[in-house]
PDB file of N, CA and C in Angstrom:
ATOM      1  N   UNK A   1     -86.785 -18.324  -5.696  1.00  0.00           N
ATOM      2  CA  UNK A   1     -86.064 -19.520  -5.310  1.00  0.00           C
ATOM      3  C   UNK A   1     -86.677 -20.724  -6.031  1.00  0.00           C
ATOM      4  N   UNK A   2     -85.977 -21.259  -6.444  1.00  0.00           N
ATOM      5  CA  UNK A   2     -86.271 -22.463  -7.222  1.00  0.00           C
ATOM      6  C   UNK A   2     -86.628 -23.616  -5.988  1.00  0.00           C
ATOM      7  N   UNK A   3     -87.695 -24.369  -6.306  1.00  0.00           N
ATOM      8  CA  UNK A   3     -87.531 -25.852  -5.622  1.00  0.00           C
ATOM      9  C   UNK A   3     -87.788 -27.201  -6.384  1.00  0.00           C
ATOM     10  N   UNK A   4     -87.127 -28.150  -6.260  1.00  0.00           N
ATOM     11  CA  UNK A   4     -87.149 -29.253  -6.785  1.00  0.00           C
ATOM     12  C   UNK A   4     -88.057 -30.065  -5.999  1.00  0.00           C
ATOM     13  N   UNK A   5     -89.664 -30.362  -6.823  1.00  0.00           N
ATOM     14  CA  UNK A   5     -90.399 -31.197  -6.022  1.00  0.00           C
ATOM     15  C   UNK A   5     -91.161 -32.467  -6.426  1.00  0.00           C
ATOM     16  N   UNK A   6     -91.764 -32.779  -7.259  1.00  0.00           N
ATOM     17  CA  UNK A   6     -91.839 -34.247  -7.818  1.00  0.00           C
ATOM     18  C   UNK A   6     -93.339 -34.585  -6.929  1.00  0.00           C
ATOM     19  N   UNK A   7     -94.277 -33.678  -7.047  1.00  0.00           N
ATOM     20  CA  UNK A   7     -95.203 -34.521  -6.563  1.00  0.00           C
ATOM     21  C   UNK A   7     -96.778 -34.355  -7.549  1.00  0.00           C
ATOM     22  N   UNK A   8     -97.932 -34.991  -7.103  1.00  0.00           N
ATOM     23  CA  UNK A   8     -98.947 -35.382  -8.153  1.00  0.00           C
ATOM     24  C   UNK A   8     -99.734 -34.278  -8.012  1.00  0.00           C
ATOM     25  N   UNK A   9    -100.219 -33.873  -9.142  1.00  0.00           N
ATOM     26  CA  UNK A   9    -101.024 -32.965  -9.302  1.00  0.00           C
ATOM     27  C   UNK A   9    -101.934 -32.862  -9.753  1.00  0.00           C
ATOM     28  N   UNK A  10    -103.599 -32.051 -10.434  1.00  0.00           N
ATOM     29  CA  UNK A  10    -104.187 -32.015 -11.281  1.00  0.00           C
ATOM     30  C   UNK A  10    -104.557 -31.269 -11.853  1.00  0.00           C
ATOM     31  N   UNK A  11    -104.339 -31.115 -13.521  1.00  0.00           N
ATOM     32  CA  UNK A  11    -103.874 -30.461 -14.230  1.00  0.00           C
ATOM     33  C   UNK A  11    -105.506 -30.261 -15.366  1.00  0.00           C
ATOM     34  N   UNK A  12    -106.198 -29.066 -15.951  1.00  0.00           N
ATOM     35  CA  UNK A  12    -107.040 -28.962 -16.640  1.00  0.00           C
ATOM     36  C   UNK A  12    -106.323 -28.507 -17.937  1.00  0.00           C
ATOM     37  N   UNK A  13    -106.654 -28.871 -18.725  1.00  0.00           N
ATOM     38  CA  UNK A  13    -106.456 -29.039 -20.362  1.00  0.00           C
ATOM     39  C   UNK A  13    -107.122 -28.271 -21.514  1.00  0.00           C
ATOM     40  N   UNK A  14    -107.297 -27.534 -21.843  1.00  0.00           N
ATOM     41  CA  UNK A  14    -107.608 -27.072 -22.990  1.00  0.00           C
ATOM     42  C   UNK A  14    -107.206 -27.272 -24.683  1.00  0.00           C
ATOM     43  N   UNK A  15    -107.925 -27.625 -25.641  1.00  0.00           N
ATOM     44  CA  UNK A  15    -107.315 -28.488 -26.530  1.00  0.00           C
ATOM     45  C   UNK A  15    -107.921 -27.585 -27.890  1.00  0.00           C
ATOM     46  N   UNK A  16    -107.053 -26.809 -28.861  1.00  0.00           N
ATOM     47  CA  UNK A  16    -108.261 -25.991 -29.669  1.00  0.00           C
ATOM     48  C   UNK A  16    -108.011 -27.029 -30.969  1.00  0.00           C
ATOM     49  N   UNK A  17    -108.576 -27.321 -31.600  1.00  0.00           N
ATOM     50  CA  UNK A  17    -108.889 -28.550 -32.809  1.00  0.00           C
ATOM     51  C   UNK A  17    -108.476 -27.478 -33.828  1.00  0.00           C
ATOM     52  N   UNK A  18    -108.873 -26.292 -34.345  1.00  0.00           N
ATOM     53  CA  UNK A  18    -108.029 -25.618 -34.919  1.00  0.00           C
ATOM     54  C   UNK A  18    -106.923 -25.352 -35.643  1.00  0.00           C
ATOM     55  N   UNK A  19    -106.010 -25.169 -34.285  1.00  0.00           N
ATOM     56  CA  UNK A  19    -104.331 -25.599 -34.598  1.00  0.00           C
ATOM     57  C   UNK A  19    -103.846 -26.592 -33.545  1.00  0.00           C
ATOM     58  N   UNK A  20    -104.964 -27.359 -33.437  1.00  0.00           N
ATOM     59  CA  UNK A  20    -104.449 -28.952 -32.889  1.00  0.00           C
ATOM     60  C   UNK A  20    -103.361 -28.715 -32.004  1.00  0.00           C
ATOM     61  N   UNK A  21    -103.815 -27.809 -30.750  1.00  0.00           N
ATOM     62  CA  UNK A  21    -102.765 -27.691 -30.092  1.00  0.00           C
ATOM     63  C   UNK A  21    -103.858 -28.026 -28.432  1.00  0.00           C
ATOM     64  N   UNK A  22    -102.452 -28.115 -27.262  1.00  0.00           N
ATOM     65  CA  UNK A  22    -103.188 -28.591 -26.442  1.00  0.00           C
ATOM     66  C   UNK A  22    -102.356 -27.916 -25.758  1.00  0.00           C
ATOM     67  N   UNK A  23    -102.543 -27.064 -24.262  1.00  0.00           N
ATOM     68  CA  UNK A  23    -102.406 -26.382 -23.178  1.00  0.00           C
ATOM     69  C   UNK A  23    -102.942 -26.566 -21.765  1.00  0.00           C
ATOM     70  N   UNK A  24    -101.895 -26.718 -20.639  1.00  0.00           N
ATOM     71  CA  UNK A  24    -102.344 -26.468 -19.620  1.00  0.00           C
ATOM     72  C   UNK A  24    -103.386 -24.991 -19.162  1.00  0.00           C
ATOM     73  N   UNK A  25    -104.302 -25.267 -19.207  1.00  0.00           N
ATOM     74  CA  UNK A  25    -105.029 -24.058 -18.065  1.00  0.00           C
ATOM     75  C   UNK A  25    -105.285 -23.623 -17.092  1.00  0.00           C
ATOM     76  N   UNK A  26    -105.528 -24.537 -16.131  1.00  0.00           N
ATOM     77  CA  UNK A  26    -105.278 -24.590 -14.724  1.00  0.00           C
ATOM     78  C   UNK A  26    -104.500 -25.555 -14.155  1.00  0.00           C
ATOM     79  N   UNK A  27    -103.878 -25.695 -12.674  1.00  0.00           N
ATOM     80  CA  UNK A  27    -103.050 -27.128 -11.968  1.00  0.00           C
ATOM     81  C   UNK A  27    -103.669 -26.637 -10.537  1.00  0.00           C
ATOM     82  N   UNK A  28    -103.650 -27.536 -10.032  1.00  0.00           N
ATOM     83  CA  UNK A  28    -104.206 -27.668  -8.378  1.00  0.00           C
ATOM     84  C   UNK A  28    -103.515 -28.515  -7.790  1.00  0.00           C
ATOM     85  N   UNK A  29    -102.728 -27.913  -6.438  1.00  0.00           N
ATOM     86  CA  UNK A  29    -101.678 -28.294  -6.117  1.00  0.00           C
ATOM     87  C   UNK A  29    -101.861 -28.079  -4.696  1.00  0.00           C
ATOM     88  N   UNK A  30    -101.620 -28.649  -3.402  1.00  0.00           N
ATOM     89  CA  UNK A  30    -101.848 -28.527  -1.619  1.00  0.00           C
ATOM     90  C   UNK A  30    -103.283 -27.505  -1.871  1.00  0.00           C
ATOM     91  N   UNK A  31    -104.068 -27.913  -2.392  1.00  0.00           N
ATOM     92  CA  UNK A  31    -105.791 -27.482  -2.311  1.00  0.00           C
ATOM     93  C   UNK A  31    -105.683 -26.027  -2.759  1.00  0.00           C
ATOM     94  N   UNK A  32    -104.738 -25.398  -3.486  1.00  0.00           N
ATOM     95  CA  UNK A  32    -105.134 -23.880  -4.047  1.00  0.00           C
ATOM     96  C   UNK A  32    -104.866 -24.729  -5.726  1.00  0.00           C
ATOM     97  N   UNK A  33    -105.787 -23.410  -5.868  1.00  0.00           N
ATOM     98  CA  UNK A  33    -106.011 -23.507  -7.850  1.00  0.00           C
ATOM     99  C   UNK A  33    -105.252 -22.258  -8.223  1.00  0.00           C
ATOM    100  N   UNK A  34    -104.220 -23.098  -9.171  1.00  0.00           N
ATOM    101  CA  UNK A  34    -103.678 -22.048  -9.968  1.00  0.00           C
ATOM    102  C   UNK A  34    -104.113 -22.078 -11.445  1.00  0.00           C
ATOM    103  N   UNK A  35    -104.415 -20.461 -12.078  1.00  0.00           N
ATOM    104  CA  UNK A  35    -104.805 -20.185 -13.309  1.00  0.00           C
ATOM    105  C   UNK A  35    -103.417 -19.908 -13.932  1.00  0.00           C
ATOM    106  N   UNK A  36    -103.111 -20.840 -15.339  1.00  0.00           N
ATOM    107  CA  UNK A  36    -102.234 -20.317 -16.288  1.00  0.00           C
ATOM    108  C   UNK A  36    -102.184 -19.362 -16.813  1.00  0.00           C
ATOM    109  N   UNK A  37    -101.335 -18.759 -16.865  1.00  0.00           N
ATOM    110  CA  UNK A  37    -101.501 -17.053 -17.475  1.00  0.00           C
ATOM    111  C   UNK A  37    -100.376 -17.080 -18.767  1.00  0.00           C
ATOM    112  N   UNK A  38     -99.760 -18.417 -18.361  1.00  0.00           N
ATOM    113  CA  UNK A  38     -98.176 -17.940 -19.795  1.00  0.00           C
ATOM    114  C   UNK A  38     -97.970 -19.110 -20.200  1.00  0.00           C
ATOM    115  N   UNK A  39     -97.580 -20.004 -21.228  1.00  0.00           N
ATOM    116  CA  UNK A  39     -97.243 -21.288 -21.536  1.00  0.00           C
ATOM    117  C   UNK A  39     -95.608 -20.383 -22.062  1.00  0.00           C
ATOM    118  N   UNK A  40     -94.706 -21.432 -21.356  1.00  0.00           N
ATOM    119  CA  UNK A  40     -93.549 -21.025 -22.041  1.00  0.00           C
ATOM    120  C   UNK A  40     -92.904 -22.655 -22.436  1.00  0.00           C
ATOM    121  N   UNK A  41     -91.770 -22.652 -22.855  1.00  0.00           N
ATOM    122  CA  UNK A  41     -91.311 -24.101 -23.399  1.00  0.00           C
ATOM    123  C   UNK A  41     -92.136 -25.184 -23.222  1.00  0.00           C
ATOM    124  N   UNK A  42     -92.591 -26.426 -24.358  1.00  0.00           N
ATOM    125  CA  UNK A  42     -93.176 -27.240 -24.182  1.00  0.00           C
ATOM    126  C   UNK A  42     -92.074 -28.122 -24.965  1.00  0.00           C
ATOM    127  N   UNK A  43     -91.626 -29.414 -24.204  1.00  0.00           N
ATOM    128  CA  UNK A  43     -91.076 -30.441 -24.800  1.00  0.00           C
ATOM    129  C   UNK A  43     -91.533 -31.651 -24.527  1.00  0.00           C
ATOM    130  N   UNK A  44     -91.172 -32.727 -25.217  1.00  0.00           N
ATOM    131  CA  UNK A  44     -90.995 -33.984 -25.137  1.00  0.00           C
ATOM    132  C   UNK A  44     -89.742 -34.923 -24.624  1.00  0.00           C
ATOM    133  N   UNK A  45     -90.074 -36.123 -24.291  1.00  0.00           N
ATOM    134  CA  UNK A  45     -88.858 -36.986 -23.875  1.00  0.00           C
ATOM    135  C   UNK A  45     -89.197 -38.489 -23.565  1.00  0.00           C
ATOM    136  N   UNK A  46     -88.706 -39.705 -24.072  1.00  0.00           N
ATOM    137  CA  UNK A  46     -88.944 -40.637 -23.524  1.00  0.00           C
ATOM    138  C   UNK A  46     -88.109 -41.623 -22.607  1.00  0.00           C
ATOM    139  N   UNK A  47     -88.467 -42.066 -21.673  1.00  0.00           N
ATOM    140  CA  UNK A  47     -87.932 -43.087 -20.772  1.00  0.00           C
ATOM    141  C   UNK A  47     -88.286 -44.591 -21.272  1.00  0.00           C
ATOM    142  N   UNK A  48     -87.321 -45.028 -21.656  1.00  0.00           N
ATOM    143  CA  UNK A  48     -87.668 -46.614 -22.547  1.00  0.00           C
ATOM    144  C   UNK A  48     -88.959 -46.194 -23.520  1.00  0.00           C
ATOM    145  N   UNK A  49     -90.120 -47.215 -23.624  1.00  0.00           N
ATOM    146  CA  UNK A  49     -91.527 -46.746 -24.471  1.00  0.00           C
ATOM    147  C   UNK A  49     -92.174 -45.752 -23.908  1.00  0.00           C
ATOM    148  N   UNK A  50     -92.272 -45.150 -23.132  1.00  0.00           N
ATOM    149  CA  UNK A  50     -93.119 -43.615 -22.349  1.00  0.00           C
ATOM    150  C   UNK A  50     -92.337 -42.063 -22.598  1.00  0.00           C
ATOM    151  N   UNK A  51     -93.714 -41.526 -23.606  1.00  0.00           N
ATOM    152  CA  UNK A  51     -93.327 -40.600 -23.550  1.00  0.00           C
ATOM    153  C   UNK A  51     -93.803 -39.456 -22.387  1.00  0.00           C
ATOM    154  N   UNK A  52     -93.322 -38.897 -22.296  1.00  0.00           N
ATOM    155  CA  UNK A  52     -93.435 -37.355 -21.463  1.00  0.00           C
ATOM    156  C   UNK A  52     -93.364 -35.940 -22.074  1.00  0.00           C
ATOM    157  N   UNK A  53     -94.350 -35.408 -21.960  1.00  0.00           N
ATOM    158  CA  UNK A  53     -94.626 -33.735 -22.469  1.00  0.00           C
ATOM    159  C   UNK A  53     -94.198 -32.805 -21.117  1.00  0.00           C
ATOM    160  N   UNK A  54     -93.683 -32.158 -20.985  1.00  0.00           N
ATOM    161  CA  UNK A  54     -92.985 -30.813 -20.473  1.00  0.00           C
ATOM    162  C   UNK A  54     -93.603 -29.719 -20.939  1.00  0.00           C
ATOM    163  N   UNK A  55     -94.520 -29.574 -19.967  1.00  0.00           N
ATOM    164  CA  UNK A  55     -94.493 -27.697 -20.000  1.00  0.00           C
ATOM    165  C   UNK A  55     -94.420 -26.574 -18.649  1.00  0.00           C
ATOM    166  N   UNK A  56     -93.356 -25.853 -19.313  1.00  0.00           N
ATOM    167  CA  UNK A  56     -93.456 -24.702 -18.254  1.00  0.00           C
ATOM    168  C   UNK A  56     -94.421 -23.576 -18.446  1.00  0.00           C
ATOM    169  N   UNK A  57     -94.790 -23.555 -17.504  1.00  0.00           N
ATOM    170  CA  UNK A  57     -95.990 -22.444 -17.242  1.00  0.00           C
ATOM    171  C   UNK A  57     -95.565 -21.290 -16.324  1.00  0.00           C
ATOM    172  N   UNK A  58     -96.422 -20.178 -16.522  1.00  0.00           N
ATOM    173  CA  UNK A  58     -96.950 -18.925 -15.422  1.00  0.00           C
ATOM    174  C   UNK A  58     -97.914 -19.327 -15.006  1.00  0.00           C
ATOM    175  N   UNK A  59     -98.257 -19.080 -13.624  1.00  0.00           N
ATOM    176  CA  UNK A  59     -99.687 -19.180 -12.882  1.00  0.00           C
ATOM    177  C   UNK A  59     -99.374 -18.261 -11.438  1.00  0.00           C
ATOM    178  N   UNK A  60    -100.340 -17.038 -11.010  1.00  0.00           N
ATOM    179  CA  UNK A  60     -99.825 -16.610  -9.825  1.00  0.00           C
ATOM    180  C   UNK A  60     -98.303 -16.189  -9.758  1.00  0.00           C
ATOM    181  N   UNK A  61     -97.722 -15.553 -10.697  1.00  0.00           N
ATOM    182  CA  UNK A  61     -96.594 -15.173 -10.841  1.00  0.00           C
ATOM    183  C   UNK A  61     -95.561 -15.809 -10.342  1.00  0.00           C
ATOM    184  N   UNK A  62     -95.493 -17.342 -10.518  1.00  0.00           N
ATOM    185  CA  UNK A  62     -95.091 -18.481  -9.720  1.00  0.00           C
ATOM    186  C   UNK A  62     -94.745 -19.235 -10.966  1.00  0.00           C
ATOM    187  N   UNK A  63     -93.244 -20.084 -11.411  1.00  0.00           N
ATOM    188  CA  UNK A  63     -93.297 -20.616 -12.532  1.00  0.00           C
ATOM    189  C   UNK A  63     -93.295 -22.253 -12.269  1.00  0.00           C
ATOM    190  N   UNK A  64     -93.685 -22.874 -12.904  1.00  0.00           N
ATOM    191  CA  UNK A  64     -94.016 -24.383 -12.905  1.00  0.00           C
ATOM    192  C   UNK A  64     -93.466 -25.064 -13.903  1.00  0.00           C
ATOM    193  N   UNK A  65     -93.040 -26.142 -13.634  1.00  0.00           N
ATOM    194  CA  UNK A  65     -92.784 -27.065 -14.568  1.00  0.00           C
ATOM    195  C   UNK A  65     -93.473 -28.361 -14.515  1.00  0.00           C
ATOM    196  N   UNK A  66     -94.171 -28.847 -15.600  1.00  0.00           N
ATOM    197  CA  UNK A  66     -95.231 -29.670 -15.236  1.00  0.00           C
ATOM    198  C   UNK A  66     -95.086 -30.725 -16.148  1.00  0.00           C
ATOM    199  N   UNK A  67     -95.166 -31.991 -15.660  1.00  0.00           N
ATOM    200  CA  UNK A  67     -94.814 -33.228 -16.755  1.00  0.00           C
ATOM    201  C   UNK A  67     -96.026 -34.017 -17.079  1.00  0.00           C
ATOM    202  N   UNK A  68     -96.376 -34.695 -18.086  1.00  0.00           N
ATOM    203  CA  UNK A  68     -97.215 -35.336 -17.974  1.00  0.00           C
ATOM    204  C   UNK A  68     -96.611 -36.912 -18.671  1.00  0.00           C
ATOM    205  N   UNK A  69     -97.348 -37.918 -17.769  1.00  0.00           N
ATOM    206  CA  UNK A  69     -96.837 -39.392 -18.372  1.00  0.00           C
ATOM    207  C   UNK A  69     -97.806 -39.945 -19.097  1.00  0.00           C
ATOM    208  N   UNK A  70     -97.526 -40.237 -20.663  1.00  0.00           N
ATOM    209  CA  UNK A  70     -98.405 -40.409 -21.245  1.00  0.00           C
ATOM    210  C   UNK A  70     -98.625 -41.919 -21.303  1.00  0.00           C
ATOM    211  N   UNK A  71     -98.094 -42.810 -20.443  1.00  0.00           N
ATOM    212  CA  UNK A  71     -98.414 -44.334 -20.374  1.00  0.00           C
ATOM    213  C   UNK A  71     -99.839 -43.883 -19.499  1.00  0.00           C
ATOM    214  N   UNK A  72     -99.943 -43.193 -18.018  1.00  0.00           N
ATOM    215  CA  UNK A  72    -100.787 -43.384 -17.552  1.00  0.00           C
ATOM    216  C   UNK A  72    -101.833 -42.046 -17.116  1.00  0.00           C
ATOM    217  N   UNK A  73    -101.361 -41.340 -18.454  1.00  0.00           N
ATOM    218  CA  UNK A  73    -102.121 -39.826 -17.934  1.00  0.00           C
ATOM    219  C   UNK A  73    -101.459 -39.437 -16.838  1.00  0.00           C
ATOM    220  N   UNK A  74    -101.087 -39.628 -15.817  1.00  0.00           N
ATOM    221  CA  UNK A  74    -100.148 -38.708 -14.647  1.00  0.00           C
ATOM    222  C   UNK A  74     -99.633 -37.421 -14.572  1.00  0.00           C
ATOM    223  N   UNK A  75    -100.331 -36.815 -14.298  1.00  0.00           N
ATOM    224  CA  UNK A  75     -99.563 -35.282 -13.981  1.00  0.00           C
ATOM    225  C   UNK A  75     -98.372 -35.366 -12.564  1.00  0.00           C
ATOM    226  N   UNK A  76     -97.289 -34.345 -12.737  1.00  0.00           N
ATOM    227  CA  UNK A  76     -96.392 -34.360 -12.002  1.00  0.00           C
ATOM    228  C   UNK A  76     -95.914 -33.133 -12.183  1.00  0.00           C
ATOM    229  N   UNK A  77     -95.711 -32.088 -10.968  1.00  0.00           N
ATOM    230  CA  UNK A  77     -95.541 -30.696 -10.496  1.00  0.00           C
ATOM    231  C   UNK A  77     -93.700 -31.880 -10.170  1.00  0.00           C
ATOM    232  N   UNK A  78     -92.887 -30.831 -10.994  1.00  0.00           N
ATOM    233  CA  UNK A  78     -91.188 -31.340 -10.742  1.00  0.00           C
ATOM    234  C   UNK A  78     -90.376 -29.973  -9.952  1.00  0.00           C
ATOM    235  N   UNK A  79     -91.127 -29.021 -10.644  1.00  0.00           N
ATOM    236  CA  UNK A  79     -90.099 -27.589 -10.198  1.00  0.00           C
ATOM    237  C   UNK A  79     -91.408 -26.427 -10.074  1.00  0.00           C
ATOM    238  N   UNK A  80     -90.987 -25.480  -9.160  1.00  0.00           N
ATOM    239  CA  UNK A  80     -91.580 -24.578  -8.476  1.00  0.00           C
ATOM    240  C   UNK A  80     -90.565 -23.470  -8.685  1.00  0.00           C
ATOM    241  N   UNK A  81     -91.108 -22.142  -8.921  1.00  0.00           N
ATOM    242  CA  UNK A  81     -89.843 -21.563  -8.612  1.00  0.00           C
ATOM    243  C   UNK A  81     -90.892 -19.619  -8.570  1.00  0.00           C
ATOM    244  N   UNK A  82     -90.405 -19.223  -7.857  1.00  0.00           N
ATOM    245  CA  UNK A  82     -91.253 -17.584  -7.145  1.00  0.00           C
ATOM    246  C   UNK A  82     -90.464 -16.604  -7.948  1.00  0.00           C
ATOM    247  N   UNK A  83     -89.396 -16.885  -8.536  1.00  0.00           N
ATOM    248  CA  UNK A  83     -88.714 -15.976  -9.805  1.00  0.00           C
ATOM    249  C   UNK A  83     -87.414 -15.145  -8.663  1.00  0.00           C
ATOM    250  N   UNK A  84     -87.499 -15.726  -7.840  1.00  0.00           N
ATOM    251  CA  UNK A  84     -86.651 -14.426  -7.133  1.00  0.00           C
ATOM    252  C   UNK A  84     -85.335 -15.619  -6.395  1.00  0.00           C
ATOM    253  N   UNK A  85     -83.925 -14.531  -6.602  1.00  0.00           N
ATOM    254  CA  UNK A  85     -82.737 -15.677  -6.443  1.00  0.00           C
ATOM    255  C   UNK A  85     -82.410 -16.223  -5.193  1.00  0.00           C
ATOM    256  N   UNK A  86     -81.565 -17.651  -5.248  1.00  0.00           N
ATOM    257  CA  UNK A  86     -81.987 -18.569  -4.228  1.00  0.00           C
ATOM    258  C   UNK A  86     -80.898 -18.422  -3.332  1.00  0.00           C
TER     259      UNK A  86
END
Protein backbone atom coordinates (compact mmCIF):
# COMPACT_ATOMS: atom_id res chain seq x y z
CA UNK A 1 0.00 0.00 0.00
CA UNK A 2 1.27 3.14 -0.93
CA UNK A 3 1.11 6.22 1.54
CA UNK A 4 1.44 9.76 0.88
CA UNK A 5 3.40 11.39 3.78
CA UNK A 6 5.55 14.55 3.73
CA UNK A 7 7.34 14.47 6.85
CA UNK A 8 11.21 15.30 8.12
CA UNK A 9 13.63 12.92 8.23
CA UNK A 10 17.36 12.04 8.59
CA UNK A 11 19.04 10.89 5.94
CA UNK A 12 23.07 9.52 5.90
CA UNK A 13 24.97 10.10 2.70
CA UNK A 14 27.60 8.42 1.16
CA UNK A 15 29.57 10.28 -1.54
CA UNK A 16 32.37 8.15 -3.67
CA UNK A 17 34.76 11.04 -5.32
CA UNK A 18 35.54 8.45 -7.87
CA UNK A 19 32.48 8.62 -9.97
CA UNK A 20 31.37 11.71 -8.14
CA UNK A 21 28.34 10.21 -7.24
CA UNK A 22 26.32 10.62 -4.07
CA UNK A 23 23.72 8.07 -2.37
CA UNK A 24 21.41 7.71 0.32
CA UNK A 25 22.58 4.97 2.88
CA UNK A 26 20.64 5.06 5.65
CA UNK A 27 17.08 7.36 6.69
CA UNK A 28 15.68 7.37 10.23
CA UNK A 29 12.27 7.86 10.44
CA UNK A 30 9.54 7.51 14.01
CA UNK A 31 13.06 6.33 15.84
CA UNK A 32 13.78 3.02 13.61
CA UNK A 33 16.88 3.08 11.21
CA UNK A 34 16.47 2.04 7.93
CA UNK A 35 19.53 0.55 5.84
CA UNK A 36 19.43 1.21 1.96
CA UNK A 37 19.72 -1.83 0.15
CA UNK A 38 18.60 -0.46 -3.60
CA UNK A 39 18.87 3.13 -5.07
CA UNK A 40 16.34 3.15 -7.83
CA UNK A 41 15.37 6.50 -9.86
CA UNK A 42 17.20 9.60 -8.86
CA UNK A 43 15.86 12.97 -10.22
CA UNK A 44 15.89 16.52 -10.05
CA UNK A 45 13.34 19.47 -10.04
CA UNK A 46 13.06 23.03 -9.22
CA UNK A 47 10.45 25.17 -7.43
CA UNK A 48 11.25 28.90 -8.47
CA UNK A 49 15.44 29.05 -7.48
CA UNK A 50 15.44 25.58 -5.28
CA UNK A 51 16.46 22.74 -6.47
CA UNK A 52 15.33 19.25 -5.25
CA UNK A 53 17.01 15.72 -5.75
CA UNK A 54 14.58 12.68 -5.66
CA UNK A 55 15.55 9.44 -4.77
CA UNK A 56 13.74 6.32 -4.50
CA UNK A 57 15.13 3.80 -2.43
CA UNK A 58 14.84 0.03 -0.91
CA UNK A 59 15.34 -0.20 2.79
CA UNK A 60 13.59 -3.14 4.86
CA UNK A 61 11.79 -4.24 1.85
CA UNK A 62 9.80 -1.01 2.20
CA UNK A 63 10.13 1.56 -0.79
CA UNK A 64 10.79 5.30 -0.11
CA UNK A 65 10.80 8.24 -1.79
CA UNK A 66 13.03 10.75 -0.40
CA UNK A 67 13.55 14.49 -1.35
CA UNK A 68 16.11 16.59 -0.47
CA UNK A 69 15.93 20.68 -0.47
CA UNK A 70 18.93 21.95 -1.53
CA UNK A 71 18.25 25.73 -0.33
CA UNK A 72 18.32 24.29 3.20
CA UNK A 73 19.72 20.74 3.27
CA UNK A 74 16.15 19.34 4.38
CA UNK A 75 15.39 15.89 4.05
CA UNK A 76 11.72 14.92 3.43
CA UNK A 77 10.23 11.15 3.55
CA UNK A 78 7.00 12.08 0.69
CA UNK A 79 5.94 8.36 -0.09
CA UNK A 80 6.10 5.08 1.76
CA UNK A 81 4.94 2.21 0.15
CA UNK A 82 5.24 -2.00 1.62
CA UNK A 83 5.02 -3.10 -2.23
CA UNK A 84 1.78 -4.85 -1.71
CA UNK A 85 -1.72 -3.46 -3.49
CA UNK A 86 -3.80 -0.83 -1.88
Amino acid sequence: MIQKIKAPISVSLLFNHQIRKVAPASLAWEGKVYKVTKIGLHHTYRSGRTLFHVFSVVADDNFFRLVLNTENLFWTLEEISDGLPN
